[in-house]
PDB file of N, CA and C in Angstrom:
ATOM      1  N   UNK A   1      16.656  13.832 -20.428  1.00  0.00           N
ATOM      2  CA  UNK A   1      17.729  13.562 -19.500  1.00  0.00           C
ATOM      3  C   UNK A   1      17.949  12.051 -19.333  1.00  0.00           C
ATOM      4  N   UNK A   2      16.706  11.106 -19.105  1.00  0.00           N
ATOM      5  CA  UNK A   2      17.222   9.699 -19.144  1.00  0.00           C
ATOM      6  C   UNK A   2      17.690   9.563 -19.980  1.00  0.00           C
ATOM      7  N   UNK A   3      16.722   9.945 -21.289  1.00  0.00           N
ATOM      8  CA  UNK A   3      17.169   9.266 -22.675  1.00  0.00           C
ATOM      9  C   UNK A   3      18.612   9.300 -22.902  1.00  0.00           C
ATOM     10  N   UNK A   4      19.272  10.243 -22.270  1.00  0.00           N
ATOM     11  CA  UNK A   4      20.331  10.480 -22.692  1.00  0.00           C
ATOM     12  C   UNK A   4      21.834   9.884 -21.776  1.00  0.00           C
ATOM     13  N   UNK A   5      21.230   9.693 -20.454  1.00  0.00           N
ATOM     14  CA  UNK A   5      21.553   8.863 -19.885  1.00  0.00           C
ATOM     15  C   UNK A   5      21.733   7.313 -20.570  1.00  0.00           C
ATOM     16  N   UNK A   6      20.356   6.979 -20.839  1.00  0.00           N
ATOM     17  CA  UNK A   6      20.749   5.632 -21.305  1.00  0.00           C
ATOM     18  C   UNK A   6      21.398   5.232 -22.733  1.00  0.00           C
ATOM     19  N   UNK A   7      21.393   5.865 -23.637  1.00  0.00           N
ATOM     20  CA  UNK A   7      22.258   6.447 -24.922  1.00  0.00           C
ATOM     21  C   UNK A   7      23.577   6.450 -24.161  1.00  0.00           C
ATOM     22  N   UNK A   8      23.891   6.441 -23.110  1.00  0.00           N
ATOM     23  CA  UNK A   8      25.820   7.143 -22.999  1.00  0.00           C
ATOM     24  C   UNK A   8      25.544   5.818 -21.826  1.00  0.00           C
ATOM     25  N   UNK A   9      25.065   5.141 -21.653  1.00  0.00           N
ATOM     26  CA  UNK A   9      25.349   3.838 -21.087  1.00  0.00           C
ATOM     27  C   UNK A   9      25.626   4.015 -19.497  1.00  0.00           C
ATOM     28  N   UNK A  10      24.684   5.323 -18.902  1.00  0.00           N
ATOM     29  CA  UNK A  10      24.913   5.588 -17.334  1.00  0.00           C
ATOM     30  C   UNK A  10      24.091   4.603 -16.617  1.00  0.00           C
ATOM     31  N   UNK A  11      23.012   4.324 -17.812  1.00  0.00           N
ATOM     32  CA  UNK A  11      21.986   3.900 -16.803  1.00  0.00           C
ATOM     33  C   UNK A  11      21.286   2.512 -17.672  1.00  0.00           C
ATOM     34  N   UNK A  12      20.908   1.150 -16.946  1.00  0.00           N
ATOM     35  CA  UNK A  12      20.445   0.047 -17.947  1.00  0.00           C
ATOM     36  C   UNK A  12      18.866   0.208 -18.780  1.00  0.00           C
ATOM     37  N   UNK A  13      18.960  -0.441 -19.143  1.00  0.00           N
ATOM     38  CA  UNK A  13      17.500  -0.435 -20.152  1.00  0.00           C
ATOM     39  C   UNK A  13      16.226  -0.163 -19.173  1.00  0.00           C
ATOM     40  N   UNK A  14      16.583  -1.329 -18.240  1.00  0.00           N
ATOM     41  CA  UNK A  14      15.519  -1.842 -17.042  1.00  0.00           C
ATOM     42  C   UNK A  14      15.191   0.010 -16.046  1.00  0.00           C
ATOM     43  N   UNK A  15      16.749   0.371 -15.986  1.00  0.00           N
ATOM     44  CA  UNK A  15      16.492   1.714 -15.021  1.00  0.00           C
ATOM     45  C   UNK A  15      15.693   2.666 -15.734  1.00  0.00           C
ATOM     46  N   UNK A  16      16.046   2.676 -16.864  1.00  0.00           N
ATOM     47  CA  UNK A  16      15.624   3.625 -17.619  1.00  0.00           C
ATOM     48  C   UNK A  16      13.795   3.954 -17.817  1.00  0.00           C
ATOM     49  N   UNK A  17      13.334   2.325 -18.108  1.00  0.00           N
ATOM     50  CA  UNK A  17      12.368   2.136 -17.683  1.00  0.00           C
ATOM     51  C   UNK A  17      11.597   2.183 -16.553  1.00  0.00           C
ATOM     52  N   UNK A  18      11.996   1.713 -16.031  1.00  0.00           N
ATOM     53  CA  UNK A  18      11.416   2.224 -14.236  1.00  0.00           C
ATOM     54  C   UNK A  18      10.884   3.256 -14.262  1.00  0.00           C
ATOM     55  N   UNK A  19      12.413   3.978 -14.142  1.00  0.00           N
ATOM     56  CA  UNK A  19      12.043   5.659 -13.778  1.00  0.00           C
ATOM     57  C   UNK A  19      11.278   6.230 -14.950  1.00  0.00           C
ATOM     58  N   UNK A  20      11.106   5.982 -16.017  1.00  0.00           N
ATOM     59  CA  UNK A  20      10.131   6.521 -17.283  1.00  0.00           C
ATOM     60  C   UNK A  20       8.799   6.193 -16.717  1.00  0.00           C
ATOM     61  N   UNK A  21       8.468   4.893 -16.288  1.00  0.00           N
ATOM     62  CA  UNK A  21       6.975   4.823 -16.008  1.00  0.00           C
ATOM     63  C   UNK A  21       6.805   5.340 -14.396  1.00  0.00           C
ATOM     64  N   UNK A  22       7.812   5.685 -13.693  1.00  0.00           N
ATOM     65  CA  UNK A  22       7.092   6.028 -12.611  1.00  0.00           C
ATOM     66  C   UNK A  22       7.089   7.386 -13.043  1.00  0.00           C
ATOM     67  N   UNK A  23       7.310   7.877 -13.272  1.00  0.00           N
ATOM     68  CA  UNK A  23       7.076   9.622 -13.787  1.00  0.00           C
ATOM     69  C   UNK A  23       5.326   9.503 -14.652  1.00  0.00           C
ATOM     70  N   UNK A  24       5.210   8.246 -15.357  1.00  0.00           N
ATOM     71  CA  UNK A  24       4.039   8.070 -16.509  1.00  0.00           C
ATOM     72  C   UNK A  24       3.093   7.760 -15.312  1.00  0.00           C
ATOM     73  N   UNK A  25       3.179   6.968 -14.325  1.00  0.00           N
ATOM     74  CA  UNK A  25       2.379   6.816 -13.542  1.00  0.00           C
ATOM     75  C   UNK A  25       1.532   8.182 -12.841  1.00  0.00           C
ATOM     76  N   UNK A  26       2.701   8.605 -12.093  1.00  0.00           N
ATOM     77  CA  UNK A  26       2.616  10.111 -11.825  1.00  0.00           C
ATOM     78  C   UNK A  26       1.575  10.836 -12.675  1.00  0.00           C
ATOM     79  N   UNK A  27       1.561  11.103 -13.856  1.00  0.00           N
ATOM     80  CA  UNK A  27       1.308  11.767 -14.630  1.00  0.00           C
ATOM     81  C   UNK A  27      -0.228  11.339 -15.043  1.00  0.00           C
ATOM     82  N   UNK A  28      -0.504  10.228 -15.053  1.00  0.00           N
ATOM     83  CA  UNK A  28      -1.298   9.514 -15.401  1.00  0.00           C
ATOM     84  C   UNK A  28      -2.488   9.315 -14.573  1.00  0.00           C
ATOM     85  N   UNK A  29      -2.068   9.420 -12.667  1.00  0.00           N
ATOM     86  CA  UNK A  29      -2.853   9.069 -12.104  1.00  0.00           C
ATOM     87  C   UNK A  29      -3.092  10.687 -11.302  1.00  0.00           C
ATOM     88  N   UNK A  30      -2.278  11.382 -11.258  1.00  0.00           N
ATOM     89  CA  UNK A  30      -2.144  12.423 -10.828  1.00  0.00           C
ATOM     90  C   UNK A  30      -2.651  13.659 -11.392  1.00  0.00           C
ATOM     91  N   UNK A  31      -2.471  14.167 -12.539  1.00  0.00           N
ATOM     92  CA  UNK A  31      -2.717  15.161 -13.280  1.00  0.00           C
ATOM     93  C   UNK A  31      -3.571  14.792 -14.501  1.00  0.00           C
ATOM     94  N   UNK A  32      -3.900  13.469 -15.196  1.00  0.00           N
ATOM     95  CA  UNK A  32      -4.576  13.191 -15.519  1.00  0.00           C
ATOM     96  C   UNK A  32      -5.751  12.826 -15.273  1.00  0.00           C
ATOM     97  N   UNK A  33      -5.332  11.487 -14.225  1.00  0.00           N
ATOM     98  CA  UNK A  33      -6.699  11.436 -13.361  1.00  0.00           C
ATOM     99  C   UNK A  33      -7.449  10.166 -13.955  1.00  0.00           C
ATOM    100  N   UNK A  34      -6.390   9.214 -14.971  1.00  0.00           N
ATOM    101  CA  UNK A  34      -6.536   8.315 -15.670  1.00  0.00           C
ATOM    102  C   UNK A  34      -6.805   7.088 -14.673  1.00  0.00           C
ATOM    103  N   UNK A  35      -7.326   5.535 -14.478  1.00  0.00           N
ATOM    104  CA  UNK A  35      -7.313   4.150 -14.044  1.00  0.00           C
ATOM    105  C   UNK A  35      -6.312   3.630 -14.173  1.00  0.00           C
ATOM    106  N   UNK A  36      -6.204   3.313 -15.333  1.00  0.00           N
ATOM    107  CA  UNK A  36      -5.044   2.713 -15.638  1.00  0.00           C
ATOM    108  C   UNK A  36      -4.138   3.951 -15.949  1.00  0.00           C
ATOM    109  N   UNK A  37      -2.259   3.581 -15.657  1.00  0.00           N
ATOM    110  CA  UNK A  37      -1.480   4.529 -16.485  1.00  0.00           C
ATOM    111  C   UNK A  37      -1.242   4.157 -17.857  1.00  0.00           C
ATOM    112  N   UNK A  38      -0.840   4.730 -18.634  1.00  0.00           N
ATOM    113  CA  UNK A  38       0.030   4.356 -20.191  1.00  0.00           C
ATOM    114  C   UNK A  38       1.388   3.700 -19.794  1.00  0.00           C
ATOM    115  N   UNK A  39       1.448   3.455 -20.299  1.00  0.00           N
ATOM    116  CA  UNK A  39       2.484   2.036 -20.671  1.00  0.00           C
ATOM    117  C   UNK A  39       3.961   2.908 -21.637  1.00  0.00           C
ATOM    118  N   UNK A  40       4.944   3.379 -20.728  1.00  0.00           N
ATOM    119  CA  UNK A  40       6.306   4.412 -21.042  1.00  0.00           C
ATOM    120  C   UNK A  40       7.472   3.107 -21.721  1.00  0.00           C
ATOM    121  N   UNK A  41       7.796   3.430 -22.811  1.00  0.00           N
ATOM    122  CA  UNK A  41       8.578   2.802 -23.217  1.00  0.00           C
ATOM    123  C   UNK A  41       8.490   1.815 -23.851  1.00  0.00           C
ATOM    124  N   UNK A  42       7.741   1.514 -24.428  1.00  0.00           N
ATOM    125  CA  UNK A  42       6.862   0.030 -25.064  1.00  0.00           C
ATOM    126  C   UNK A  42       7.928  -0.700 -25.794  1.00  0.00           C
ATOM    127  N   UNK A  43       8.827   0.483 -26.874  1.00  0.00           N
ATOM    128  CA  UNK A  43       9.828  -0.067 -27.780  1.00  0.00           C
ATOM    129  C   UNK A  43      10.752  -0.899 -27.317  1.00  0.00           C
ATOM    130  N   UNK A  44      11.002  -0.025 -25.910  1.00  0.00           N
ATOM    131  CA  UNK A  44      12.368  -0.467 -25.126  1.00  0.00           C
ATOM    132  C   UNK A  44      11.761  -1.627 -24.821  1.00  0.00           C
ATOM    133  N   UNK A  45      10.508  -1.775 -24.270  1.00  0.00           N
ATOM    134  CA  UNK A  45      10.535  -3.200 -23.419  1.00  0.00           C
ATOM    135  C   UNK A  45      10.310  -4.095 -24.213  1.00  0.00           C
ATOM    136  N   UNK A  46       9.662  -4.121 -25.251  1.00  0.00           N
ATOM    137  CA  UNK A  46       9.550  -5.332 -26.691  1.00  0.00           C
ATOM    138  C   UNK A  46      11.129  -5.658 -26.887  1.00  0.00           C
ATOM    139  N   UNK A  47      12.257  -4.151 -27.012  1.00  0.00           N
ATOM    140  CA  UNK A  47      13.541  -4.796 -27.431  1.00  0.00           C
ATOM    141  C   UNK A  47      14.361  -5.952 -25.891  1.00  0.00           C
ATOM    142  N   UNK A  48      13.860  -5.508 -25.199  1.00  0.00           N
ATOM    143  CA  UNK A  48      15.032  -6.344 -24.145  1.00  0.00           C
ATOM    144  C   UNK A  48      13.801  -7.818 -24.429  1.00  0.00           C
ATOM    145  N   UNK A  49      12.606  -7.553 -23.963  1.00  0.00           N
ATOM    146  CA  UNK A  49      11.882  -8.966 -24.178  1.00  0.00           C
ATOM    147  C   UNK A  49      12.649  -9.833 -25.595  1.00  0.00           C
ATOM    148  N   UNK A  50      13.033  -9.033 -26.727  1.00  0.00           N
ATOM    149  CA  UNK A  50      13.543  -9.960 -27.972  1.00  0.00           C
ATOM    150  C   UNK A  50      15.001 -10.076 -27.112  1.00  0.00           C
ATOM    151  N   UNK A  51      15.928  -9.668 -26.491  1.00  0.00           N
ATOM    152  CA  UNK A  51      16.759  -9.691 -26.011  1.00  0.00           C
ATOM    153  C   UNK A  51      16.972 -10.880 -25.455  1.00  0.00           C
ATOM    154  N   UNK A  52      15.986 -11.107 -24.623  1.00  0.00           N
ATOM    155  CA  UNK A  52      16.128 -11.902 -23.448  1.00  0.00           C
ATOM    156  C   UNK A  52      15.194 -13.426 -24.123  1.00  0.00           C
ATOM    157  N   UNK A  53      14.674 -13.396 -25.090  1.00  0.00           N
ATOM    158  CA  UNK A  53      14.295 -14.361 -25.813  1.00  0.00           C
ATOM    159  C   UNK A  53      15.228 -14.903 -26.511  1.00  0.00           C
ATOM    160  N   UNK A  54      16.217 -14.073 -27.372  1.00  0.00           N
ATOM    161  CA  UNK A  54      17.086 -14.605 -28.071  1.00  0.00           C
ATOM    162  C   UNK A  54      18.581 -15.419 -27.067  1.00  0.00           C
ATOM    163  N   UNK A  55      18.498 -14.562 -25.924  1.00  0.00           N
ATOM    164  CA  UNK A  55      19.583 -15.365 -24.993  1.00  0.00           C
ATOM    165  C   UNK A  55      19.301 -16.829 -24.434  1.00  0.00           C
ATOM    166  N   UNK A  56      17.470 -17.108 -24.584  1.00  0.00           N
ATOM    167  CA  UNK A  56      16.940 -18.011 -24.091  1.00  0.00           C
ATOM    168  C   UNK A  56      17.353 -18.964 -25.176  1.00  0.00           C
ATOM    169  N   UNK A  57      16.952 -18.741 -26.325  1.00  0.00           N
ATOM    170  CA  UNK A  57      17.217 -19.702 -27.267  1.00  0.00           C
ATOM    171  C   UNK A  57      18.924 -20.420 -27.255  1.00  0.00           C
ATOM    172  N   UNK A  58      19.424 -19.209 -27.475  1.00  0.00           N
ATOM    173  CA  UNK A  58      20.914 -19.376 -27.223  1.00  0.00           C
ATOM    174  C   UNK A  58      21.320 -20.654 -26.056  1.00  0.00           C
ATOM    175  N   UNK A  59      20.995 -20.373 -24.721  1.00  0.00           N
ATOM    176  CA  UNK A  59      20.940 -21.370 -24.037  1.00  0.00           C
ATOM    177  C   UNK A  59      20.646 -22.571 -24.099  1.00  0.00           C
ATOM    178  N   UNK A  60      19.723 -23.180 -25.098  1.00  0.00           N
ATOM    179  CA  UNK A  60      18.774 -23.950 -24.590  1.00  0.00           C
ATOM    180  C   UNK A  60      19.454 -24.827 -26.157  1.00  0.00           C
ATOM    181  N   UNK A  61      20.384 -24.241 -26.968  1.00  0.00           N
ATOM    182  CA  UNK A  61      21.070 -25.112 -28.309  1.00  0.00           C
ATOM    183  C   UNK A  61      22.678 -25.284 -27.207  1.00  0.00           C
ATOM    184  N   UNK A  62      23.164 -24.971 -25.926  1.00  0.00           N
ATOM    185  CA  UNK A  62      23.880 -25.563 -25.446  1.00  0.00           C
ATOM    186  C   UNK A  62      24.573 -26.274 -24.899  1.00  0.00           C
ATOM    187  N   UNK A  63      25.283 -27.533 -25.227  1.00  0.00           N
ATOM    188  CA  UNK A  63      25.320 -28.338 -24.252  1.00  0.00           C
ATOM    189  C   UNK A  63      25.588 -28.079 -22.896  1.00  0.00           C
ATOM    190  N   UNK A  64      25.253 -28.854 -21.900  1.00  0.00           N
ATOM    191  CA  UNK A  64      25.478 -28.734 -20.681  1.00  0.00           C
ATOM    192  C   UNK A  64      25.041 -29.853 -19.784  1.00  0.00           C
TER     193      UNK A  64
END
């Protein structure tokens, strides 16, 4: 249901994430019974981190 949400552009990368790890949390600390939770979305968050790296660069070749 997110996934598909965020595929049709209802919801941002960042929301998408959220709500993925608080469900992983849930899951993790709750029914697992784990310390730490797992880490939901890893791909997504490596892609906005290159995202938000490449906007940095971008900036920083601009005058101003």
């Amino acid at each position: 249901m997110l996934g598909s949400k965020y595929q049709r552009t209802e919801i941002s990368a960042q929301q998408a994430i959220d709500a993925v790890q608080a469900l992983a949390n849930q899951i993790s600390y709750y029914e697992l019974r784990l310390e730490e939770p797992f880490q939901a979305l890893r791909f997504l968050r490596d892609e906005l981190e290159a995202q938000q790296g490449d906007a940095a660069e971008g900036e920083e070749g601009t005058p101003g």
